[in-house]
N, C-alpha and C. Protein backbone atom coordinates (compact mmCIF):
# COMPACT_ATOMS: atom_id res chain seq x y z
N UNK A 1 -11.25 -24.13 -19.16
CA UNK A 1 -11.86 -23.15 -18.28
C UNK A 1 -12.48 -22.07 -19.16
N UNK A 2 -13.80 -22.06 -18.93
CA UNK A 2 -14.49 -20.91 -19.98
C UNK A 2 -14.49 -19.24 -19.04
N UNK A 3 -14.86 -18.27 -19.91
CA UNK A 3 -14.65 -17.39 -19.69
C UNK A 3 -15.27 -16.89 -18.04
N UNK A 4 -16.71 -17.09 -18.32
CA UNK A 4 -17.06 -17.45 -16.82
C UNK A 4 -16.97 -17.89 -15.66
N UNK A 5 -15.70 -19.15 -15.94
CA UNK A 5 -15.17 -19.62 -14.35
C UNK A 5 -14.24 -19.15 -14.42
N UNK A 6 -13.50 -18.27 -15.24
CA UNK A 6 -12.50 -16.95 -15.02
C UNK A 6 -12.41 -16.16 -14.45
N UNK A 7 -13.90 -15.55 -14.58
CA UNK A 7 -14.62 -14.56 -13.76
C UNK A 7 -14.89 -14.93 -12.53
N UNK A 8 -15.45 -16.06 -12.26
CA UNK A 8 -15.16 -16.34 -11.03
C UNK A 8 -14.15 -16.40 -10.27
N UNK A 9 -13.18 -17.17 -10.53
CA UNK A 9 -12.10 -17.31 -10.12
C UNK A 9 -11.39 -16.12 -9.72
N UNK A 10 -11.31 -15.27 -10.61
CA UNK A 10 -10.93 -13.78 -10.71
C UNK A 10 -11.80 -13.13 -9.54
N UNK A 11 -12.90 -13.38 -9.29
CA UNK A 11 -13.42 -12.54 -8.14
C UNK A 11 -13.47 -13.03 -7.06
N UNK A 12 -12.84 -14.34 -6.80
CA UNK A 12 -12.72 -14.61 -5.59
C UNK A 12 -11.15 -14.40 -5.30
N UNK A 13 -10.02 -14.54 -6.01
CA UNK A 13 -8.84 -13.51 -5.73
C UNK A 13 -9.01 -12.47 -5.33
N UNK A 14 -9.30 -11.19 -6.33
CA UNK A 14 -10.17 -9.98 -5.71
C UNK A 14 -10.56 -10.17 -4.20
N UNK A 15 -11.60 -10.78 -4.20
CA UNK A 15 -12.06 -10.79 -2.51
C UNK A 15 -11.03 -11.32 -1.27
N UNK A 16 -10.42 -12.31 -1.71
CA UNK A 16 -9.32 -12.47 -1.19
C UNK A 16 -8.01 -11.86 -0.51
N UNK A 17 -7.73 -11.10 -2.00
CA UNK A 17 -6.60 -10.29 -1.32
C UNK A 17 -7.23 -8.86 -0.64
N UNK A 18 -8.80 -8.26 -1.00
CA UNK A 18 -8.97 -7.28 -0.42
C UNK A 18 -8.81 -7.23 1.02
N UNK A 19 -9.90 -8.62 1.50
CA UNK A 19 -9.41 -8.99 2.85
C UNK A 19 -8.69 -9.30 3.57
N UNK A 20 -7.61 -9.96 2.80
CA UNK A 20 -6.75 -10.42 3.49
C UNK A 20 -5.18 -9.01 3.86
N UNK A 21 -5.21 -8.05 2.93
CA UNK A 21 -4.70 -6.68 2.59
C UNK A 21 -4.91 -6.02 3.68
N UNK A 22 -6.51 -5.91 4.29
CA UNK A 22 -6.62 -5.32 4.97
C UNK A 22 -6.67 -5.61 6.32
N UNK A 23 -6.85 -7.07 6.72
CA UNK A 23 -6.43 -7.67 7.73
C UNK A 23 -4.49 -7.55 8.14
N UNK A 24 -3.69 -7.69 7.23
CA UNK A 24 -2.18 -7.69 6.59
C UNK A 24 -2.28 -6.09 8.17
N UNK A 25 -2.64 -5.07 7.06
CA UNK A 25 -2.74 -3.66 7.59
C UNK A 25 -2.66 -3.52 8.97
N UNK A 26 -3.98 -4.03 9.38
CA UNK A 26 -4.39 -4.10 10.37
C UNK A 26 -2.78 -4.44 11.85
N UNK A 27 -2.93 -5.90 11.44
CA UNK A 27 -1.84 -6.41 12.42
C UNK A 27 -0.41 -5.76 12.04
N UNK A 28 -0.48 -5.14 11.02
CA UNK A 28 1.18 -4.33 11.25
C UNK A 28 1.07 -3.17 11.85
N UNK A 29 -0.91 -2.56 12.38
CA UNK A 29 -0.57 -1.52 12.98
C UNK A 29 -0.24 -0.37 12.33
N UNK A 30 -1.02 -0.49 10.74
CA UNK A 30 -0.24 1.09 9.76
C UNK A 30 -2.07 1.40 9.65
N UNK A 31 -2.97 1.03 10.38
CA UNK A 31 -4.30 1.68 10.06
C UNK A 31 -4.06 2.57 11.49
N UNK A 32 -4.12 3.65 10.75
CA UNK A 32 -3.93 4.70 11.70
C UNK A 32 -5.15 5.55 11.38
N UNK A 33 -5.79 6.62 10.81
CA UNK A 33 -6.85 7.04 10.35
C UNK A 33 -7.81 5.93 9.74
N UNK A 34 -7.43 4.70 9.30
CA UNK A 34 -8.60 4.22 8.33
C UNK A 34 -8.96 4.56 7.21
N UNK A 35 -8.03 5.74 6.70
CA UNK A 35 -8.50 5.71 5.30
C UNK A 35 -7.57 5.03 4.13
N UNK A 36 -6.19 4.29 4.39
CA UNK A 36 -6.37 3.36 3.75
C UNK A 36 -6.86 2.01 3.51
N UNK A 37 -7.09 1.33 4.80
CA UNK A 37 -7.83 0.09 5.08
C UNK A 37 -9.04 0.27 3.91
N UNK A 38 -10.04 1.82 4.46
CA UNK A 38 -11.13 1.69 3.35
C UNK A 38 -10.86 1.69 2.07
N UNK A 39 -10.15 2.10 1.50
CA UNK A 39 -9.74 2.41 0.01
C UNK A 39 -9.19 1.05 -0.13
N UNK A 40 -8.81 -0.20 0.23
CA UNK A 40 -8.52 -0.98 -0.29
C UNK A 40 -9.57 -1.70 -0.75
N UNK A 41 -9.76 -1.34 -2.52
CA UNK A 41 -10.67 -2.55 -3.27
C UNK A 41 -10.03 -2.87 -4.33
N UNK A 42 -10.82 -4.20 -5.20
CA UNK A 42 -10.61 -4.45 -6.92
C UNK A 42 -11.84 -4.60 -7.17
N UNK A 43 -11.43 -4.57 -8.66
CA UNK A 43 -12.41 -4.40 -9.52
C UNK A 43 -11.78 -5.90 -10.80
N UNK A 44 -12.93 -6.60 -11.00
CA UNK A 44 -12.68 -7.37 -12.00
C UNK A 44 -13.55 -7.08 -13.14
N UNK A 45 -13.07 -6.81 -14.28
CA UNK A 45 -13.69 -5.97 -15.76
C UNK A 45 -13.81 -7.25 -16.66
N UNK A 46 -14.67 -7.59 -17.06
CA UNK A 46 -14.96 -8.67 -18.43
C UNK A 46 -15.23 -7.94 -19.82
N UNK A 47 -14.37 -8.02 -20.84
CA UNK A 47 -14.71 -7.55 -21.83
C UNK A 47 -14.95 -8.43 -22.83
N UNK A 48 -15.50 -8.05 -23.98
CA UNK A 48 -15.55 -9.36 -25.12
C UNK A 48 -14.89 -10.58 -25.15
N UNK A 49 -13.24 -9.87 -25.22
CA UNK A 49 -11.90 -10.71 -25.46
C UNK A 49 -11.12 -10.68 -24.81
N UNK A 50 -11.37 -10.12 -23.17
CA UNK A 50 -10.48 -10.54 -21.99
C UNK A 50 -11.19 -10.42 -20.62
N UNK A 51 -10.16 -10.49 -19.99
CA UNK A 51 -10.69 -10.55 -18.94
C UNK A 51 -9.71 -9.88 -17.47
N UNK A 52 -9.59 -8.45 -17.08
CA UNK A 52 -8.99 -7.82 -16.47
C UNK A 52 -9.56 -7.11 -15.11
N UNK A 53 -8.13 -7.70 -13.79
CA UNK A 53 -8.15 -7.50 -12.39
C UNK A 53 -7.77 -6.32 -12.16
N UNK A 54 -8.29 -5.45 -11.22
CA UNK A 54 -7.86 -4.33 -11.13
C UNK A 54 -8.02 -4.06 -9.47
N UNK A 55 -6.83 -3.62 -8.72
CA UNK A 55 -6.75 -2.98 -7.63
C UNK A 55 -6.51 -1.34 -7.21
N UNK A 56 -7.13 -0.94 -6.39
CA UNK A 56 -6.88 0.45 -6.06
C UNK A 56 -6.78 0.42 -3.98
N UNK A 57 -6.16 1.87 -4.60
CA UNK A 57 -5.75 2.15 -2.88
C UNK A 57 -5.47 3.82 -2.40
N UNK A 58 -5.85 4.24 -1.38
CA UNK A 58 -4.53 5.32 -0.94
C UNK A 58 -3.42 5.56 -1.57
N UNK A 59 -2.60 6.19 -2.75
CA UNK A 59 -1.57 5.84 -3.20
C UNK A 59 -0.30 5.89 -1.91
N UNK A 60 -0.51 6.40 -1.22
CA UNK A 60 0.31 6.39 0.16
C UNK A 60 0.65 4.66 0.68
N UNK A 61 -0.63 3.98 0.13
CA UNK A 61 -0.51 2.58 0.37
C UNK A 61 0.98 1.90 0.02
N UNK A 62 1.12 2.30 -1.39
CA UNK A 62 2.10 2.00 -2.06
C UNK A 62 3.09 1.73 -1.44
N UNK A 63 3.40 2.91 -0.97
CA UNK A 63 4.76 3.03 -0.13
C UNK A 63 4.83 2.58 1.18
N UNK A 64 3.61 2.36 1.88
CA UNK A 64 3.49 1.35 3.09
C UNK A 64 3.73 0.20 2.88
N UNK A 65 3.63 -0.13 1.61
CA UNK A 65 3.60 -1.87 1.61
C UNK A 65 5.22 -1.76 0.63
N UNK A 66 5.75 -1.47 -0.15
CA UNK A 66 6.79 -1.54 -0.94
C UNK A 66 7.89 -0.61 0.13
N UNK A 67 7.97 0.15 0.61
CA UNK A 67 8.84 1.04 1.67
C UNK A 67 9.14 2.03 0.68
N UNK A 68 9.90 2.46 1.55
CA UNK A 68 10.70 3.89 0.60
C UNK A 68 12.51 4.07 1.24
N UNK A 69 13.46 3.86 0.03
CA UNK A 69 14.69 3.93 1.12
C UNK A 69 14.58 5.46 1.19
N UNK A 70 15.77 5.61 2.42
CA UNK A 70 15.94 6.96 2.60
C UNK A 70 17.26 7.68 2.19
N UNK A 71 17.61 9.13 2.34
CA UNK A 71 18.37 8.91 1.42
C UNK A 71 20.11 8.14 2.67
N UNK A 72 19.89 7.70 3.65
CA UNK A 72 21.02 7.16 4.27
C UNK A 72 20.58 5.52 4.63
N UNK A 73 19.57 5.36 4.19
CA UNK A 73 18.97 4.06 4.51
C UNK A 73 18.19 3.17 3.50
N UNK A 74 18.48 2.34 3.60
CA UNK A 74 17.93 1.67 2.06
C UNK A 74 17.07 0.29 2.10
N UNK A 75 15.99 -0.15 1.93
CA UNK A 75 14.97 -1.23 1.88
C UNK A 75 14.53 -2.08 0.88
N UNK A 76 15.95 -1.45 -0.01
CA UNK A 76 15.70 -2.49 -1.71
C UNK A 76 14.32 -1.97 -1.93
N UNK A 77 13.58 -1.12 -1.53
CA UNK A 77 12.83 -0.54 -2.42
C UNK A 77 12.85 -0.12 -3.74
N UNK A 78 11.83 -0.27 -4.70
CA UNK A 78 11.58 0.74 -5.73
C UNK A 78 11.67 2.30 -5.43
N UNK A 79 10.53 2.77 -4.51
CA UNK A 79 10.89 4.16 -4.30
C UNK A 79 12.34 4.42 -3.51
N UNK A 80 12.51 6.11 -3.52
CA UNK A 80 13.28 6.37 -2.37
C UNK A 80 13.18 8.24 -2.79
N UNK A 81 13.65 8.60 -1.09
CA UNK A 81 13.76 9.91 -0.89
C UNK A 81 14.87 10.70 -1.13
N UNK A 82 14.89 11.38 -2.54
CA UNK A 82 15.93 11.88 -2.86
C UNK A 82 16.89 13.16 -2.64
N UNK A 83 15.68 14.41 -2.89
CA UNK A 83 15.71 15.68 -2.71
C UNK A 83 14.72 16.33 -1.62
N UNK A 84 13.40 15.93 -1.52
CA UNK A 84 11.85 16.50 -1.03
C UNK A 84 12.02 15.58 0.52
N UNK A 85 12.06 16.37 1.43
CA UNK A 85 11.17 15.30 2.85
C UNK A 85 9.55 15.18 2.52
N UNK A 86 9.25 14.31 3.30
CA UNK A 86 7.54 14.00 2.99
C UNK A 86 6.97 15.43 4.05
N UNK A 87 5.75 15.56 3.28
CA UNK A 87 5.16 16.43 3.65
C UNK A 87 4.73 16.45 4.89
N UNK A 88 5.20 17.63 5.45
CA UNK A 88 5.23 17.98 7.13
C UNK A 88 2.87 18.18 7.40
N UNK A 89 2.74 18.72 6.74
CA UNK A 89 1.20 18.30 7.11
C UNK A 89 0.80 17.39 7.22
N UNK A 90 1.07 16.49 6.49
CA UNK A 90 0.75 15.29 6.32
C UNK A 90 0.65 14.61 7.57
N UNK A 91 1.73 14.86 8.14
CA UNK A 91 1.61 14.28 9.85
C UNK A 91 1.24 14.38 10.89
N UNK A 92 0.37 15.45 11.27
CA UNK A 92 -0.10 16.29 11.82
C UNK A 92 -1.28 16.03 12.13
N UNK A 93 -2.20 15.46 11.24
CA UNK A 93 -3.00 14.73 11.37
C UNK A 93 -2.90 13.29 12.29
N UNK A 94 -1.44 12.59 11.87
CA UNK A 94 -1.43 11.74 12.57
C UNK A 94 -0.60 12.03 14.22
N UNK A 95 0.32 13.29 14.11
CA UNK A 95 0.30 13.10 15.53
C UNK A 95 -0.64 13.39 16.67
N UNK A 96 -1.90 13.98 15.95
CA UNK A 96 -3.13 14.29 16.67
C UNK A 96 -4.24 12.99 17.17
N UNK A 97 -3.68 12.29 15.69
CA UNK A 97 -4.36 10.71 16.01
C UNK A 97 -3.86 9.99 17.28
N UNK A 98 -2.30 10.27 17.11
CA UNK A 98 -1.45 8.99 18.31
C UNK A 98 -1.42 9.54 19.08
N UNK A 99 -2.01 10.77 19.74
CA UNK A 99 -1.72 11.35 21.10
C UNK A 99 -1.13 11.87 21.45
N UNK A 100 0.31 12.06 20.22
CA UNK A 100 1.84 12.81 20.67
C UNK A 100 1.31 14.15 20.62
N UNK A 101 1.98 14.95 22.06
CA UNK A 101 1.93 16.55 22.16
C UNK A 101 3.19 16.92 22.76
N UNK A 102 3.83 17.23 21.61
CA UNK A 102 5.13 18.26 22.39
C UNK A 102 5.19 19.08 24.06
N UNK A 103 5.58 18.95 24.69
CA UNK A 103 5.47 20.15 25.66
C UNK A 103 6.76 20.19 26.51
N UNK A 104 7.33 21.72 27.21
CA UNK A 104 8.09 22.29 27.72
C UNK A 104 8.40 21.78 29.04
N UNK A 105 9.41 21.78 29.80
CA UNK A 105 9.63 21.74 31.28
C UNK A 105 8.54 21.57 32.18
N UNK A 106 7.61 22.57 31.72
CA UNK A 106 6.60 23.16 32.52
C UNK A 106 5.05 22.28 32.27
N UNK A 107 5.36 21.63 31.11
CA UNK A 107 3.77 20.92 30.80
C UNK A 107 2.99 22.01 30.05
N UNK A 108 3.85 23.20 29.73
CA UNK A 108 2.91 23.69 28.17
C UNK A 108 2.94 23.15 26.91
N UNK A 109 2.10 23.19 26.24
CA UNK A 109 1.97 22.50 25.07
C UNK A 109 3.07 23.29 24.07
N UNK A 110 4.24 22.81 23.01
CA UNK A 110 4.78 23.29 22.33
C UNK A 110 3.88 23.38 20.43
N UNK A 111 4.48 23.94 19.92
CA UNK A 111 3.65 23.95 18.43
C UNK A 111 4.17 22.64 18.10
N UNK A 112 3.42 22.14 17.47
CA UNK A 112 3.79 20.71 16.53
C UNK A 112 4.70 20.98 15.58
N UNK A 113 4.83 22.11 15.10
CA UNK A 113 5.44 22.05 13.49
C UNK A 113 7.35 21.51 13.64
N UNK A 114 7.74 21.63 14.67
CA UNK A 114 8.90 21.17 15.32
C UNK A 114 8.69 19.97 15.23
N UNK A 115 8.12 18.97 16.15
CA UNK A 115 7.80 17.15 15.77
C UNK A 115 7.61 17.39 14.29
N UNK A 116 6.69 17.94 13.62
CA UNK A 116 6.64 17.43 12.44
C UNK A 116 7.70 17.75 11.48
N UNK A 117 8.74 18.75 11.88
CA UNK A 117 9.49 18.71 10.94
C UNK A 117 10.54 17.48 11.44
N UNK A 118 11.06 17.23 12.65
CA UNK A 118 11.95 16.24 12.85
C UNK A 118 11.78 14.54 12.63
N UNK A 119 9.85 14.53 12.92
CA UNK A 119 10.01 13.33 11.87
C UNK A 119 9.99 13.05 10.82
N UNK A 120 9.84 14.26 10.02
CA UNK A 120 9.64 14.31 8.43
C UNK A 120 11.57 14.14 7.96
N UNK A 121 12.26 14.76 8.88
CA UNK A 121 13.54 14.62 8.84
C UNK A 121 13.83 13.16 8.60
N UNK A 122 13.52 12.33 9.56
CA UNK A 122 13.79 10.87 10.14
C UNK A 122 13.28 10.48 8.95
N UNK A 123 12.30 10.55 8.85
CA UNK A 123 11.49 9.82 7.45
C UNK A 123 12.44 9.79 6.25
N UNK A 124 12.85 11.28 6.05
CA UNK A 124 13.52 11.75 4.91
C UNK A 124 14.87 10.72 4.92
N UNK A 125 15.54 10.70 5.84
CA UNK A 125 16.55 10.05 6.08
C UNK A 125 16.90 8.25 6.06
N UNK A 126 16.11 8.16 7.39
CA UNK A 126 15.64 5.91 7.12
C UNK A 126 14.79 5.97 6.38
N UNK A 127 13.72 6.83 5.68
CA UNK A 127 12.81 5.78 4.90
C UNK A 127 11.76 4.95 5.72
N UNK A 128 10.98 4.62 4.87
CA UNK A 128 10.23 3.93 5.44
C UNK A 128 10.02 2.33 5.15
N UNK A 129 9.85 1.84 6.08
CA UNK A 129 10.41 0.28 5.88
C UNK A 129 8.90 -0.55 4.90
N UNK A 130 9.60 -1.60 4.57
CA UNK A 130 7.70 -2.06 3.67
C UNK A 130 7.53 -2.66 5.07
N UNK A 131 5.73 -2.85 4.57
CA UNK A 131 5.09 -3.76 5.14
C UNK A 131 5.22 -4.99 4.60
N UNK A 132 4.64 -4.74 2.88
CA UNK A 132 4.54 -5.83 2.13
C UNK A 132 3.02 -6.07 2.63
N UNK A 133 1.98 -5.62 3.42
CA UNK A 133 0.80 -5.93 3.63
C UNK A 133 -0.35 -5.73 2.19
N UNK A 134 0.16 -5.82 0.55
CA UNK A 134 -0.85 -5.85 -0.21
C UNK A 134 0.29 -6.61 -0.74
N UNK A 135 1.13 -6.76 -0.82
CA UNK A 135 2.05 -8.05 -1.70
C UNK A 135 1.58 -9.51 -1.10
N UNK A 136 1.87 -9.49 -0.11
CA UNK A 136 1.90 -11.10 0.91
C UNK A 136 0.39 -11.51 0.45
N UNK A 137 -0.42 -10.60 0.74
CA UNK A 137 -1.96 -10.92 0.05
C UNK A 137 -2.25 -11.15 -1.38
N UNK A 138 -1.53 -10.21 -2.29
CA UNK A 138 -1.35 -10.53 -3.26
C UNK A 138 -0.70 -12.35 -3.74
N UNK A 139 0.13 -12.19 -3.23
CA UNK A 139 1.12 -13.79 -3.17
C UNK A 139 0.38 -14.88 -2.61
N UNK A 140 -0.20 -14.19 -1.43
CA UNK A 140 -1.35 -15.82 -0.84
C UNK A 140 -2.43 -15.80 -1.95
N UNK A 141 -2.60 -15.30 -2.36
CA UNK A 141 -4.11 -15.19 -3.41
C UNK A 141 -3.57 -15.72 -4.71
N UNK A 142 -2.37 -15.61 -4.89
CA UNK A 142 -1.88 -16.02 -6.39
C UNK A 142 -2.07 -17.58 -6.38
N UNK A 143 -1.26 -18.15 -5.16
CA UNK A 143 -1.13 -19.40 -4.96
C UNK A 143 -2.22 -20.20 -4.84
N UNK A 144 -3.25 -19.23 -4.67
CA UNK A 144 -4.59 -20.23 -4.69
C UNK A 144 -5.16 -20.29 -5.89
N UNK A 145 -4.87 -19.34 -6.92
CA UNK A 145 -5.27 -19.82 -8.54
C UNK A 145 -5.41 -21.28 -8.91
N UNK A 146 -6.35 -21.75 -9.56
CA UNK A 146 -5.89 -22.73 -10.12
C UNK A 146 -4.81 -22.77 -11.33
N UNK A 147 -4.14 -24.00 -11.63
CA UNK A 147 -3.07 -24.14 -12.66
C UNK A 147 -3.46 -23.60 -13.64
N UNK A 148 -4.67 -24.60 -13.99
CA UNK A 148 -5.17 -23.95 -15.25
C UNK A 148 -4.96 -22.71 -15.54
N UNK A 149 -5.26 -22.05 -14.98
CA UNK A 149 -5.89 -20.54 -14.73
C UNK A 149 -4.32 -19.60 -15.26
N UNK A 150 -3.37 -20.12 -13.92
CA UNK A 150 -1.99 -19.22 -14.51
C UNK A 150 -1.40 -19.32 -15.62
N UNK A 151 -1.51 -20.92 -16.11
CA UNK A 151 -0.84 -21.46 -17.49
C UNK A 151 -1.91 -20.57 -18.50
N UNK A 152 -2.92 -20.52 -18.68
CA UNK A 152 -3.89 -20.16 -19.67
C UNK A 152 -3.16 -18.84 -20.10
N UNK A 153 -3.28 -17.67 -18.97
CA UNK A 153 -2.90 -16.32 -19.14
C UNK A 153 -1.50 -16.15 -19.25
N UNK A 154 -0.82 -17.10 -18.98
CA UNK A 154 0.65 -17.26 -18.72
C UNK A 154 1.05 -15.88 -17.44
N UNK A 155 -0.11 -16.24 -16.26
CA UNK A 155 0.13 -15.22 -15.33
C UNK A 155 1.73 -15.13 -14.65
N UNK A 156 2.56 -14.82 -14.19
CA UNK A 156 3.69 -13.95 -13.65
C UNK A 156 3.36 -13.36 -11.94
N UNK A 157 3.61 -13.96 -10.86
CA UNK A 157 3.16 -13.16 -9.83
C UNK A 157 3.74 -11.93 -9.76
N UNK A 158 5.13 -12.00 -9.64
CA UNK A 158 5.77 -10.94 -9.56
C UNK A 158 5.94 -9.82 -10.10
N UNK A 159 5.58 -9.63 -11.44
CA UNK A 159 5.22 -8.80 -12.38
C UNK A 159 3.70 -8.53 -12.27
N UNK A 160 2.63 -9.44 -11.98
CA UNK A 160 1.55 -8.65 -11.81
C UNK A 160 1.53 -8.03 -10.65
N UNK A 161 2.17 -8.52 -9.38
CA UNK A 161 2.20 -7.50 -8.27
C UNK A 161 2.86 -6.39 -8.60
N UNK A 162 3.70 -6.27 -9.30
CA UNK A 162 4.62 -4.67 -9.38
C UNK A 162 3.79 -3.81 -10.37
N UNK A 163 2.95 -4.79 -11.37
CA UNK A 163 2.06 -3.89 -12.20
C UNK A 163 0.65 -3.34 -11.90
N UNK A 164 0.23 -4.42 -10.69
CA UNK A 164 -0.94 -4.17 -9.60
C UNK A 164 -0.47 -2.75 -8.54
N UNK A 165 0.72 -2.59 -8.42
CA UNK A 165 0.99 -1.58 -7.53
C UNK A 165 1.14 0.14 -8.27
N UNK A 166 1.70 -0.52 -9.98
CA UNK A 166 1.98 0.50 -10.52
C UNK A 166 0.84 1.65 -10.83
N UNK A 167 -0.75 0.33 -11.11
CA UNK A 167 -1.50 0.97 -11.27
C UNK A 167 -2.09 1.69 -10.52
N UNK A 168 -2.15 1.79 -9.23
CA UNK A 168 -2.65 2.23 -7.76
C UNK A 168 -1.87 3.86 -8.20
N UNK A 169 -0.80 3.81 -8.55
CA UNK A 169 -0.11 5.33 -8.36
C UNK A 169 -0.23 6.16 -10.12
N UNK A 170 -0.53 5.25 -11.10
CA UNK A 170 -1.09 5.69 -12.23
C UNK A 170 -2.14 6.41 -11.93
N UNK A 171 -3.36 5.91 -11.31
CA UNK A 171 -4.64 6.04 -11.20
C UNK A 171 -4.78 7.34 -10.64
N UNK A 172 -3.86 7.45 -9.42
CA UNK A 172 -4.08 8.73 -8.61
C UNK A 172 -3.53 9.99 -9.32
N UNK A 173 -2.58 9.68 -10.01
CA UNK A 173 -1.77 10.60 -10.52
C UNK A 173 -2.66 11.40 -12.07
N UNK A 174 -3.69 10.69 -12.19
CA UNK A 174 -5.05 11.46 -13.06
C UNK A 174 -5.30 12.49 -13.02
């Protein structure tokens, strides 16, 4: 396999798991704004003497698809919530998205910052469960490599998915 049907090969993975990532998303119902669906791309880089896949995302993705335990609840995650609840703004946005509005006896509207602190609580506490919606894509896309292809690089799925994810939160952290 010459360097060029590498490249190919390599960019039809790429295309693969972008779509299929964001389809993943989709049916679990975590595209809520759309701005991670959009942020899901790769990039395949050819250099002289290699030849390197690269994915990016929302780093928030991360933790949608890998989970986060909490600190009373646990998902065999990598991450977890130790000291910090997730950020109460952060949600606010989305309870404006889903329609949720606090309100009184009476049908007045209450302030949000109450919901948002009690689900930031909940969060803090269960964690958030994975999707696995950029792994499973990742994994269907591996399996379609050819042999050649994995033996050559001596590719690793499991290690390039955890190093495909690592880089998503490297990148942001720039």
């Amino acid at each position: 396999m010459d360097q060029q049907e590498t490249y190919d090969e390599l960019k039809k993975f790429r295309d693969y798991v972008v779509k299929q990532a964001r389809a993943n998303l989709t049916r679990a119902g975590k595209k809520s704004s759309g701005a991670l669906y959009e942020s899901i791309d790769g990039e395949v880089k050819a250099m002289p003497n290699s030849i390197g896949i690269y994915f990016d995302m929302e780093e928030y993705g991360v933790y949608q698809d890998q989970g986060v335990n909490g600190v009373q609840r646990g998902w065999g995650s990598p991450y977890k919530y130790t000291t910090k609840m997730p950020p109460m703004k952060k949600l606010d946005g989305w309870l404006v998205r889903k329609g949720i509005a606090p309100r009184d006896k009476k049908g007045k509207l209450l302030p949000r910052k109450s919901l948002q602190f009690l689900i930031a609580r909940s969060i803090f506490r269960k964690g958030i469960k994975p999707s696995l919606f950029f792994t499973k894509a990742f994994e269907g896309g591996y399996k379609k490599l050819p042999d050649e292809l994995i033996k050559k690089y001596g590719l690793d799925m499991e290690e390039l998915t955890l190093e495909a994810l690592d880089q998503v939160i490297k990148s942001k952290k720039k």
